[in-house]
Protein backbone atom coordinates (compact mmCIF):
# COMPACT_ATOMS: atom_id res chain seq x y z
CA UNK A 1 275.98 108.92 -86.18
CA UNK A 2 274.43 109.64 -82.37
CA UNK A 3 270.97 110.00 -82.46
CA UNK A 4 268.16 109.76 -79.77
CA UNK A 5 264.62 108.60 -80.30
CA UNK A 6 261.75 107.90 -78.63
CA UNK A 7 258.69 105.99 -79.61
CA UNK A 8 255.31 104.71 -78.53
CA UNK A 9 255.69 101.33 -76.71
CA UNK A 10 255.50 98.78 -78.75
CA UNK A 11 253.36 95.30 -77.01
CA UNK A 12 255.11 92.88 -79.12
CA UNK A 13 258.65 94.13 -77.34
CA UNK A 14 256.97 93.75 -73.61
CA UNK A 15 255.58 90.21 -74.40
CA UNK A 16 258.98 89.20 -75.89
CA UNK A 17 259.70 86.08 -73.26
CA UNK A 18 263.15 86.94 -70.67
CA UNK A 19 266.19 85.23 -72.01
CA UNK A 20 267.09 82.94 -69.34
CA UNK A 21 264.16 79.71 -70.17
CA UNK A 22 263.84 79.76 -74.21
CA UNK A 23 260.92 77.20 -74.14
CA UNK A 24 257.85 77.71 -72.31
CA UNK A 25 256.72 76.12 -68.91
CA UNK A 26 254.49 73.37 -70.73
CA UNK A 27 256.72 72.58 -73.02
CA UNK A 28 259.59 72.25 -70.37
CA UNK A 29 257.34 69.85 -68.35
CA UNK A 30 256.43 67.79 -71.31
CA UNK A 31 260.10 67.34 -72.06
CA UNK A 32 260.60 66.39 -68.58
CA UNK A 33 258.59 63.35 -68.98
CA UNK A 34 259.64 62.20 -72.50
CA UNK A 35 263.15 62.23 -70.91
CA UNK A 36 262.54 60.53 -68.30
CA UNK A 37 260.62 57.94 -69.70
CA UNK A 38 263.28 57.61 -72.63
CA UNK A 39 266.18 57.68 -69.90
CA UNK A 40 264.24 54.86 -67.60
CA UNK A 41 262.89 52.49 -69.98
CA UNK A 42 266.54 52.77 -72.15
CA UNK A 43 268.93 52.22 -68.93
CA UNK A 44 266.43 48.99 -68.28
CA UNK A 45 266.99 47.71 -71.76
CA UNK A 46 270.45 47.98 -71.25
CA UNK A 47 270.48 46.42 -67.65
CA UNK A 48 268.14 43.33 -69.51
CA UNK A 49 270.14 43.03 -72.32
CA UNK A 50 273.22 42.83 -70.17
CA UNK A 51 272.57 41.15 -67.25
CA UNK A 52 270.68 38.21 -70.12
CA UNK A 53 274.18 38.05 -72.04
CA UNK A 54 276.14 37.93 -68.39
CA UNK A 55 274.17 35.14 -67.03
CA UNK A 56 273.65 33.13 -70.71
CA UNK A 57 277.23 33.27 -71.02
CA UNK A 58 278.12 31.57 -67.67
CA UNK A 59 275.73 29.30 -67.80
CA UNK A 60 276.72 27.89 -71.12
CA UNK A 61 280.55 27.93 -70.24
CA UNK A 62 279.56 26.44 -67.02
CA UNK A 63 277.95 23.35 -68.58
CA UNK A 64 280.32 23.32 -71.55
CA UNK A 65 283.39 22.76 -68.80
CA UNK A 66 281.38 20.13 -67.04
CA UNK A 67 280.34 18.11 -69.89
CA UNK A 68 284.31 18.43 -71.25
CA UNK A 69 285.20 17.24 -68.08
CA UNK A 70 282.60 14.52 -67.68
CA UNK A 71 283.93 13.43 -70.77
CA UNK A 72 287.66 13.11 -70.19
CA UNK A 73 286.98 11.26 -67.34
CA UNK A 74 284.86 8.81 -69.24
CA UNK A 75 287.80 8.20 -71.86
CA UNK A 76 290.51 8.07 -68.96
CA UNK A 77 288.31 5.21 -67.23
CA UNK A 78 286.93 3.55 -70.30
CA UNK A 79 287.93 4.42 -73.54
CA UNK A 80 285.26 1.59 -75.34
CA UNK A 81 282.25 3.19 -73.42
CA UNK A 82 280.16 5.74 -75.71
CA UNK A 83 279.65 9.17 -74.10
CA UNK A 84 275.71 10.30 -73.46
CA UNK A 85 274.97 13.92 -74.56
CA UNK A 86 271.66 15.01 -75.67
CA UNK A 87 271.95 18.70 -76.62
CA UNK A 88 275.99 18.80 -77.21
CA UNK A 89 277.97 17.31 -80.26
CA UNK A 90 281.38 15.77 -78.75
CA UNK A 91 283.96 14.24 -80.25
CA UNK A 92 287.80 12.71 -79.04
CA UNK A 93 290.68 11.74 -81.24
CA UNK A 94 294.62 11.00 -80.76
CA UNK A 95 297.41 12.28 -82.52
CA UNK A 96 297.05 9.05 -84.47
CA UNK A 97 293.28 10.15 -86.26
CA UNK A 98 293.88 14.00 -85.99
CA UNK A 99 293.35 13.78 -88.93
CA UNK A 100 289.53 12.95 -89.19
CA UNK A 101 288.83 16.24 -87.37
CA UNK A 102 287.82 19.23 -88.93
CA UNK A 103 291.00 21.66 -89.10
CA UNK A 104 288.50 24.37 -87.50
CA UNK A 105 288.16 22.39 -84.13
CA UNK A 106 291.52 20.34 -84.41
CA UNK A 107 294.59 23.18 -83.65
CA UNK A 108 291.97 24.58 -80.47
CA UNK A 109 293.93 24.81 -77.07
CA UNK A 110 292.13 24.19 -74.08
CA UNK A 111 289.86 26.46 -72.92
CA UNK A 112 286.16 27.91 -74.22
CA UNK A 113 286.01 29.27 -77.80
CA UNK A 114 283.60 30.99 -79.96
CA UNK A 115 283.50 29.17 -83.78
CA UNK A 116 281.32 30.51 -86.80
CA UNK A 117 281.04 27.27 -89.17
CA UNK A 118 278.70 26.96 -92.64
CA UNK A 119 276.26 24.07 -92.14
CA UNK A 120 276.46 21.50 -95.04
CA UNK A 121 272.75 23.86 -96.52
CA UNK A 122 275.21 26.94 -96.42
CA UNK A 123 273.52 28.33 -93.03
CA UNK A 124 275.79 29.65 -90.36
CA UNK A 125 275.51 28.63 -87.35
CA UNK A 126 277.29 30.15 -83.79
CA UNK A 127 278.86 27.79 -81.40
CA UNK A 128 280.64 27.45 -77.89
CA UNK A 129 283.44 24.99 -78.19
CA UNK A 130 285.18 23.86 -74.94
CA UNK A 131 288.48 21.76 -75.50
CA UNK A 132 290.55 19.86 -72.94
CA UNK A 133 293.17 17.09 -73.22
CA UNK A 134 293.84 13.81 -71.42
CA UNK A 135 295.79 10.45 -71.34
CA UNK A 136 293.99 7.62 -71.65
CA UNK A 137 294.71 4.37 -69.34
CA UNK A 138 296.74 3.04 -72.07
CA UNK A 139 298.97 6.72 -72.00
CA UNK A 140 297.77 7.59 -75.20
CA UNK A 141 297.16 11.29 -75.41
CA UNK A 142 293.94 12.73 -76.98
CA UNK A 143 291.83 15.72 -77.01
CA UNK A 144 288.17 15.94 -76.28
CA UNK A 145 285.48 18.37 -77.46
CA UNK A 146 282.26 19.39 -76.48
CA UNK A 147 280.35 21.70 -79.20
CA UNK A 148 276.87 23.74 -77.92
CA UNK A 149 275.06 25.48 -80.80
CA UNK A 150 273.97 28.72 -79.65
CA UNK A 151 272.39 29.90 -83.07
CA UNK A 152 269.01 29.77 -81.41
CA UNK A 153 269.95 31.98 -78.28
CA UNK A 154 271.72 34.46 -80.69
CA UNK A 155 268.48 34.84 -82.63
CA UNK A 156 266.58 34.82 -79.42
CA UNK A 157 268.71 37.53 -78.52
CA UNK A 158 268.29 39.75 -81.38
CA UNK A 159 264.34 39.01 -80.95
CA UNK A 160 264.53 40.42 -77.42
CA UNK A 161 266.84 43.49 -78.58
CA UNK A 162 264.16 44.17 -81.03
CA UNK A 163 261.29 43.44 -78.17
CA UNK A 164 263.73 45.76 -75.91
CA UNK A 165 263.84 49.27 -78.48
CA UNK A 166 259.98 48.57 -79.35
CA UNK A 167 259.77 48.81 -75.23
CA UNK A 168 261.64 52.25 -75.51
CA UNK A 169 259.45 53.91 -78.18
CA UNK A 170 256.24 52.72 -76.92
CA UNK A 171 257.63 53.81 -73.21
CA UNK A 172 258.88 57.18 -74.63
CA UNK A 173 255.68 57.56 -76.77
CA UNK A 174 253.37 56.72 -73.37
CA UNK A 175 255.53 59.87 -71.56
CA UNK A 176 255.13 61.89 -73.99
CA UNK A 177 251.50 61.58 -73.60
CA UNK A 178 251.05 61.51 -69.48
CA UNK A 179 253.66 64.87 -70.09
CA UNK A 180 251.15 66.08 -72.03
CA UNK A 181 248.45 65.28 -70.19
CA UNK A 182 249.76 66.51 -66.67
CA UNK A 183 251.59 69.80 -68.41
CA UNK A 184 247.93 70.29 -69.28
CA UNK A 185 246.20 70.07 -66.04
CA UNK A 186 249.19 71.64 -63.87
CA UNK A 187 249.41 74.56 -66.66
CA UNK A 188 245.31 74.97 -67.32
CA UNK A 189 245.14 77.17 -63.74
CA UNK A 190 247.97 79.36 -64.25
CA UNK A 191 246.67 79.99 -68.11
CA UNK A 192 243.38 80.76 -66.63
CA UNK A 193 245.16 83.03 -64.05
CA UNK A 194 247.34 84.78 -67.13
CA UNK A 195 244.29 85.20 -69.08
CA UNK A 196 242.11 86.98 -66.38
CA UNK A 197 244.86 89.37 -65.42
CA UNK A 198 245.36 90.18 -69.63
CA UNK A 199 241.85 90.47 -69.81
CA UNK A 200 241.55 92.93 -66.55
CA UNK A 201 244.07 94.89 -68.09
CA UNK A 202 243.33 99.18 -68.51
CA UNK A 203 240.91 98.53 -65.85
CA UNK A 204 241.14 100.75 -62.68
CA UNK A 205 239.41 98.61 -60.27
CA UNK A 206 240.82 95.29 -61.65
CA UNK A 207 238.81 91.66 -60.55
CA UNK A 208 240.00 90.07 -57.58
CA UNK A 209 241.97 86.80 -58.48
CA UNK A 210 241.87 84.13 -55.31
CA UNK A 211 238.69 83.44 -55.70
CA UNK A 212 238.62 81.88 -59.01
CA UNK A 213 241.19 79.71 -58.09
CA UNK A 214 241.51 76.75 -55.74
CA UNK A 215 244.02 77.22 -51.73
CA UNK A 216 247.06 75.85 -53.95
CA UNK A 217 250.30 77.36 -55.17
CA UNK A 218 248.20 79.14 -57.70
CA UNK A 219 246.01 80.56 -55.20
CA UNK A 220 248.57 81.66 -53.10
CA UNK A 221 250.07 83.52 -56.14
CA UNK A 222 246.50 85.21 -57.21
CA UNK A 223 245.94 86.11 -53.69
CA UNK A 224 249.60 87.87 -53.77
CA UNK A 225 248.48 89.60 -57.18
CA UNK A 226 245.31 91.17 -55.25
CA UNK A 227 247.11 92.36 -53.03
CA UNK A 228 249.64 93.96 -55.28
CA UNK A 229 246.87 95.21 -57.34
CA UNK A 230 245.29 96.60 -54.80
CA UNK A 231 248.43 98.79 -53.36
CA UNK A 232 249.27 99.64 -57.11
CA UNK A 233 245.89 101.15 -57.43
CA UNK A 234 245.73 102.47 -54.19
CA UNK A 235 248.85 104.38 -54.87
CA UNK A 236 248.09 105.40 -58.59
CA UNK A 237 244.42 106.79 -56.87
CA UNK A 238 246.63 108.98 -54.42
CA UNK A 239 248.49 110.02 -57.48
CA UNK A 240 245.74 111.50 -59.27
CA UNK A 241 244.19 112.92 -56.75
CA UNK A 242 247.35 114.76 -55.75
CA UNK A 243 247.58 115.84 -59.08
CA UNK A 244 244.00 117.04 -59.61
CA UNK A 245 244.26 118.97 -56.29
CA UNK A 246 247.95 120.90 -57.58
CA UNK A 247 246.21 121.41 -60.86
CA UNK A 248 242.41 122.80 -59.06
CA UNK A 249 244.52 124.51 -56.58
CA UNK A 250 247.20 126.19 -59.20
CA UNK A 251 244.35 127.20 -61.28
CA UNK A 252 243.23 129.99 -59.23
CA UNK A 253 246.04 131.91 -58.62
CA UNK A 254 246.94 131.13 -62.66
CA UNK A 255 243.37 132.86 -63.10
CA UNK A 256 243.75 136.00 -60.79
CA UNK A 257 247.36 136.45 -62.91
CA UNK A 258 245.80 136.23 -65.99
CA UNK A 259 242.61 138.34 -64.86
CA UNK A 260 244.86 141.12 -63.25
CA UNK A 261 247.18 141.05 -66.45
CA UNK A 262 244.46 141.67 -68.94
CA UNK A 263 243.20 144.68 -66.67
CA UNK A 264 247.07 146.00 -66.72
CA UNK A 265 246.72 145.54 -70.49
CA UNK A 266 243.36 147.33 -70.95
CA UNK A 267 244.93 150.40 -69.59
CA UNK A 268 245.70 152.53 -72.18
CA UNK A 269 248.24 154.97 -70.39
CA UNK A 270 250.71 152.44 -69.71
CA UNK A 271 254.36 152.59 -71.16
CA UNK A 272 255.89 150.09 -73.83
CA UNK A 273 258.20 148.55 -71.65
CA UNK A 274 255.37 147.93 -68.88
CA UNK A 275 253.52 146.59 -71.29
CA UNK A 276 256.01 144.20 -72.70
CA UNK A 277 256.63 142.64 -69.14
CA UNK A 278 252.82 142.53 -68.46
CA UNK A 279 252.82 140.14 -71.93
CA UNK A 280 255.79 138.46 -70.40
CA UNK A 281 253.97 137.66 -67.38
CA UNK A 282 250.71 136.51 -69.53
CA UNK A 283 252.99 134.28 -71.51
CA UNK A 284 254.35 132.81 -68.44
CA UNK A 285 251.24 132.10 -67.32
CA UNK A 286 249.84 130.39 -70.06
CA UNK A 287 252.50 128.26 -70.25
CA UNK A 288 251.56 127.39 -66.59
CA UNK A 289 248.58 126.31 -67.71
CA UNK A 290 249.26 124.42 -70.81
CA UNK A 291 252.24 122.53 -68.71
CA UNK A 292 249.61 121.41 -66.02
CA UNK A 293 246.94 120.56 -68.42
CA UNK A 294 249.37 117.97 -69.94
CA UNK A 295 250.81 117.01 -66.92
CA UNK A 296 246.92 116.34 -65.78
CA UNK A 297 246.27 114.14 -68.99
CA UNK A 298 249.59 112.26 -68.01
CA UNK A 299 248.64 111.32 -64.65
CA UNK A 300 244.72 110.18 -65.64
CA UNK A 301 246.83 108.59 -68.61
CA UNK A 302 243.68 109.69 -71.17
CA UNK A 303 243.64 111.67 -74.25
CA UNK A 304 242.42 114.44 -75.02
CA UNK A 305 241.26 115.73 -78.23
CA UNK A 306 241.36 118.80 -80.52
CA UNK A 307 242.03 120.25 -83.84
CA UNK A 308 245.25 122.03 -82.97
CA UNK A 309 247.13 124.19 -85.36
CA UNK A 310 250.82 123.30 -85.14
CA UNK A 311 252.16 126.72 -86.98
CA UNK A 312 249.89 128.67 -84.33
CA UNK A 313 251.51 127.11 -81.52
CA UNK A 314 255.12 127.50 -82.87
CA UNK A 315 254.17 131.58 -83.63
CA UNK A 316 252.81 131.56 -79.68
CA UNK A 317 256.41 129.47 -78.60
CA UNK A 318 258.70 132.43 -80.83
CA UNK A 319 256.75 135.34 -79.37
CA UNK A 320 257.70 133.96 -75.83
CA UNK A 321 261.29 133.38 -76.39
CA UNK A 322 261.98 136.76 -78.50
CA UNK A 323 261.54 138.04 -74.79
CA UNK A 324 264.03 136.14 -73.47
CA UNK A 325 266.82 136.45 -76.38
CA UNK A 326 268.72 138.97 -74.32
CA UNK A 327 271.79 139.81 -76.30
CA UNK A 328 271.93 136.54 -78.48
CA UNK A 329 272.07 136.94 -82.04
CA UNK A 330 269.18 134.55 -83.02
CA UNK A 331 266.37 134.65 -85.62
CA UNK A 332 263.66 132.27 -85.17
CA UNK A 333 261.69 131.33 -87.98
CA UNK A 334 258.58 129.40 -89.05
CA UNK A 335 258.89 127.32 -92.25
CA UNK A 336 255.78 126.41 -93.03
CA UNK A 337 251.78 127.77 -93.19
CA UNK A 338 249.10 127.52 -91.07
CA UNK A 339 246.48 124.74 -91.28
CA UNK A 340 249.40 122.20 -92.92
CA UNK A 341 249.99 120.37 -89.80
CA UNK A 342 246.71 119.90 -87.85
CA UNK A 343 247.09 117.22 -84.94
CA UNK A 344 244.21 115.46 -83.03
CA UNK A 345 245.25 116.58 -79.63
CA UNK A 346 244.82 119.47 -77.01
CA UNK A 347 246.48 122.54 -77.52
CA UNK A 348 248.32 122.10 -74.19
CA UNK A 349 249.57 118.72 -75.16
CA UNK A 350 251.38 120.26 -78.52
CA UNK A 351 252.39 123.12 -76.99
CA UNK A 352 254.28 121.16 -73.95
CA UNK A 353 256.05 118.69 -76.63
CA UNK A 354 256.61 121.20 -78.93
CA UNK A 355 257.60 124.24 -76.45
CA UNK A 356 260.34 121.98 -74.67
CA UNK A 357 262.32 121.09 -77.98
CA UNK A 358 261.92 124.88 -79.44
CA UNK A 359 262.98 125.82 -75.76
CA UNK A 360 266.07 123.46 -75.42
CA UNK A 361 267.07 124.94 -78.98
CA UNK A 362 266.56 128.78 -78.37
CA UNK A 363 268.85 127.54 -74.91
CA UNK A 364 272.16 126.26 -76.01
CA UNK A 365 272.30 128.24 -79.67
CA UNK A 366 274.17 131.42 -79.01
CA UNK A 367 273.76 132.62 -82.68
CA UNK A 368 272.62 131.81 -85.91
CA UNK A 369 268.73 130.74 -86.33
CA UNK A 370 266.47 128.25 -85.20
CA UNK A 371 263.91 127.45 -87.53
CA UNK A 372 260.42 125.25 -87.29
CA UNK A 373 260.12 123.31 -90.04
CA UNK A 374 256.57 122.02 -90.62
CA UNK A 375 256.80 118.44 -92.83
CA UNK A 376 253.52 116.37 -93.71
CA UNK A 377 252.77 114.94 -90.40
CA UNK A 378 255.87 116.02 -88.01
CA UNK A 379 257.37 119.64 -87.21
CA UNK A 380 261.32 119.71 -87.02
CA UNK A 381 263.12 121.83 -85.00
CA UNK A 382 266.62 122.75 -86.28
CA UNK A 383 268.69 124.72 -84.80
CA UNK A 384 272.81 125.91 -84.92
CA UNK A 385 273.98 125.05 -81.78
CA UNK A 386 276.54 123.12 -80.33
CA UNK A 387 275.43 119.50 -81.95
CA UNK A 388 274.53 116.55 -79.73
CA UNK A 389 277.34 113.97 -78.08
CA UNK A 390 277.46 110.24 -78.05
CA UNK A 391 276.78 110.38 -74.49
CA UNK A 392 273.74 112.81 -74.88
CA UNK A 393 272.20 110.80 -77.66
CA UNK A 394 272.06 107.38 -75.37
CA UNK A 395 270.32 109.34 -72.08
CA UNK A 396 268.76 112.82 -73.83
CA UNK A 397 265.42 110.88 -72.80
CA UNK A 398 266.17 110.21 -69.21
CA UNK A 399 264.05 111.29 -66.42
CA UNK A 400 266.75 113.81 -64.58
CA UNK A 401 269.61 113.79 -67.24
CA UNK A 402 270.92 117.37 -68.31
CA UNK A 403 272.99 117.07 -71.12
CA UNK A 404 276.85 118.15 -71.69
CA UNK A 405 276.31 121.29 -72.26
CA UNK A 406 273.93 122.08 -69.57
CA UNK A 407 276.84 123.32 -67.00
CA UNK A 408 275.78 126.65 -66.42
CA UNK A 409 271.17 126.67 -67.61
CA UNK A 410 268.92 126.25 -64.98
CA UNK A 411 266.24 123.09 -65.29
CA UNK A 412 265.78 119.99 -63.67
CA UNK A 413 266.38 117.66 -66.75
CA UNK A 414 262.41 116.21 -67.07
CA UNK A 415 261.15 118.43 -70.07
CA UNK A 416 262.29 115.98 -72.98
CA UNK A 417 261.87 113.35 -70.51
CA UNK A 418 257.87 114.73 -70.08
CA UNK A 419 257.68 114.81 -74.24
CA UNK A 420 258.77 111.09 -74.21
CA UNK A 421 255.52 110.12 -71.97
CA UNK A 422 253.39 112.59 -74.11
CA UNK A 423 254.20 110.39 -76.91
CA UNK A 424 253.79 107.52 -75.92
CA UNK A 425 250.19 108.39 -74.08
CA UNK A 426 249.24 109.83 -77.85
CA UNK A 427 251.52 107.39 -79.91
CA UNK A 428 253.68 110.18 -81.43
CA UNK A 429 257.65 109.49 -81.78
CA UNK A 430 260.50 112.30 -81.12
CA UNK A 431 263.92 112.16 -82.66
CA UNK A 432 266.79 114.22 -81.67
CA UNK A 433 269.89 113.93 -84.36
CA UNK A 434 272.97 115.69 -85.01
CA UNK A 435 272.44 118.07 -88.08
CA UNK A 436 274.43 117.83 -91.41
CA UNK A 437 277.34 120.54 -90.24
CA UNK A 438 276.15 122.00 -86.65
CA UNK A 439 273.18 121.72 -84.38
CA UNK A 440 270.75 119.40 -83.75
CA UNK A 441 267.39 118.76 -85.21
CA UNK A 442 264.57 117.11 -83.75
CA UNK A 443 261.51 115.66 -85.18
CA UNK A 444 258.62 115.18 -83.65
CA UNK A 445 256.02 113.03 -85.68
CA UNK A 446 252.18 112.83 -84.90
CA UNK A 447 251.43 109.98 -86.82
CA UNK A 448 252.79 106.28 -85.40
CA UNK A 449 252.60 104.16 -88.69
């Protein structure tokens, strides 16, 4: 169902944060660092742990091939003479004592291998093997072998992996605190600058900013803030004192009116009809004055305060619209007594909020009744009209926006749109909804809980 509604502003919706950065700026910065940290120190790991493997591995197949080869060469010139090793295990055999070898090492082609073996105390131990044949000077064929144990560097390895990720969490740790630590001091200035302009806030003559704050980016943006501040006020200033001046300088011709209308009234030998245009004309005009009272307490953006009678100012509202029924067939009527709905506001105030919704009803309802129905703390305003469209119900409140069946009434489209700023400067809420078979009601509540 379309409905339109209006509210006081709520603070918790304007300090809701924009959609496009979820986190806040310290937080953003602080993630900066751990990343980077995490992202340095783990590509270096890598690099270490790669370029250790890289260079271990040549340098162990390097000397594995030149010790193999040393070796062969020993056998091909003397087979009798004892090969010298003192951190590889060797061996050579012919086809004739194959068999003495270990079946692990003895079906090896030639080349570098990588052999897992149980020690005789069940420990496993890691070795590079590097095989190569020969023919010795009798041209007996044989195989040498030169075995390197690289148990040790394995472990090493898995000592500097472990070294390596303890590098990485104290590293990422460490950024986490300088991230912290700079977020802090790069963020302290602009928190101080966020809480001076919260706590200048309602002010009319707000601090000035750039000096609190060093010739930095932050400086530059408190200096920009003055100067916004001080062409916002400037311009609000002109603002109310154009407004003051209309309202002083409407008052006096609103006071001659209503002066030369009560001596009209006091006349007794004046005809009915006279007399029902001179109360025309005094109706008018007090509903000149009530309009610029409220549109006074608008522009100072203050409230005022009274004990206004709500059912008095809907009887004042239906006395000035009988006059302008014409030929419509409409009853107005006031459900409810007087003294039920007392609100804590100027007479002018309820009367503008309440005399534009009672006004748009009497408006577009060509027959039937509109009736004021006084509630706890709220009035409604129902009425038989022609209902309320999607379309209306998403803009009724716009500044300017006449609704669909507005073709052929005169207005500018700003009196709901003047009710909406009424309650939000007293905290009120309006609500304009389709009614149950025709016409429209509209609520307007005086209490914002």
């Amino acid at each position: 169902m379309a409905q339109a509604e209006e509210t006081a502003p709520d603070d918790s919706v304007r300090s809701q944060p924009g959609r496009r950065y979820r986190r806040r700026l310290r937080t953003r910065i602080i993630l900066s660092f751990v990343l980077l940290g995490l992202g340095l120190t783990t590509l270096f790991a890598l690099a270490t742990l790669y370029v250790r493997s890289k260079l271990e591995n040549q340098l162990i197949e390097q000397t594995l091939e030149r010790e193999v080869s040393n070796l062969v060469e020993q056998v091909e010139r003397n087979p009798d003479e004892p090969p010298f090793f003192l951190i590889f295990d060797a061996r050579t055999w012919s086809p004739q004592n194959a068999f003495k070898v270990d079946p692990l090492y003895r079906d090896l082609p030639a080349g570098i291998h990588d052999v897992r073996q149980q020690a005789p105390d069940g420990s496993w131990h890691d070795y590079k093997v590097a095989v190569r044949q020969g023919v010795s000077p009798t041209g007996t064929p044989f195989t040498s072998l030169v075995r390197y144990d690289v148990t040790g560097a394995a472990e090493t390895g898995a000592k500097l992996m472990r070294a390596l990720v303890l590098s990485v969490v104290l590293f990422s740790i460490l950024s986490l605190v300088l991230g912290w630590w700079s977020a802090s001091r790069v963020m302290s200035p602009v928190s101080e600058l966020a809480r001076r302009l919260g706590s200048s806030g309602g002010t009319t003559r707000p601090e000035a900013l750039a000096g609190h704050f060093p010739d930095d980016e932050v400086g530059e943006l408190a200096k920009a803030l003055d100067d916004y501040a001080t062409r916002l006020t400037e311009v609000v200033q002109r603002d109310r004192e154009f407004n003051a001046d209309v309202s002083h300088e409407l008052r006096t011709p609103l006071a001659v009116i209503r002066g030369a209308v009560e001596l009209l009234l006091s006349r007794p030998e004046i005809d009915d009809k006279t007399r029902a245009r001179l109360l025309r004309i005094q109706r008018a005009e007090q509903q000149c004055t009530d309009l610029i009272s409220a549109l006074l307490l608008l522009s100072r953006n203050e409230r005022g305060h009274g004990a206004t009678d709500v059912a008095r100012v809907a009887e004042q509202l239906f006395d000035a619209h009988r006059g302008q029924l014409g030929s419509k067939r409409l009853a107005l009527r006031l459900d409810g007594g007087h003294g039920q709905v007392v609100v804590d506001a100027p007479e002018s105030a309820v009367t503008v909020a309440l005399g534009n919704l009672i006004g748009n009803a009497v408006k577009y309802t060509q027959q039937g009744e509109v009736v004021v129905r006084l509630l706890r703390d709220a009035v409604e305003v129902i009425d038989s009209g022609p209902g309320l469209s999607a379309e209306d119900a998403a803009r009724l409140f716009e500044r300017g926006y006449r609704g669909t069946h507005a073709e052929h009434s005169q207005g500018g489209g700003i009196g709901l749109s003047i009710v909406r700023r009424l309650c939000a400067l007293y905290g009120w809420s309006v609500r304009v909804v389709p009614g149950e078979s025709v016409g429209v009601i509209a609520t307007l509540t005086f209490s914002n809980e």
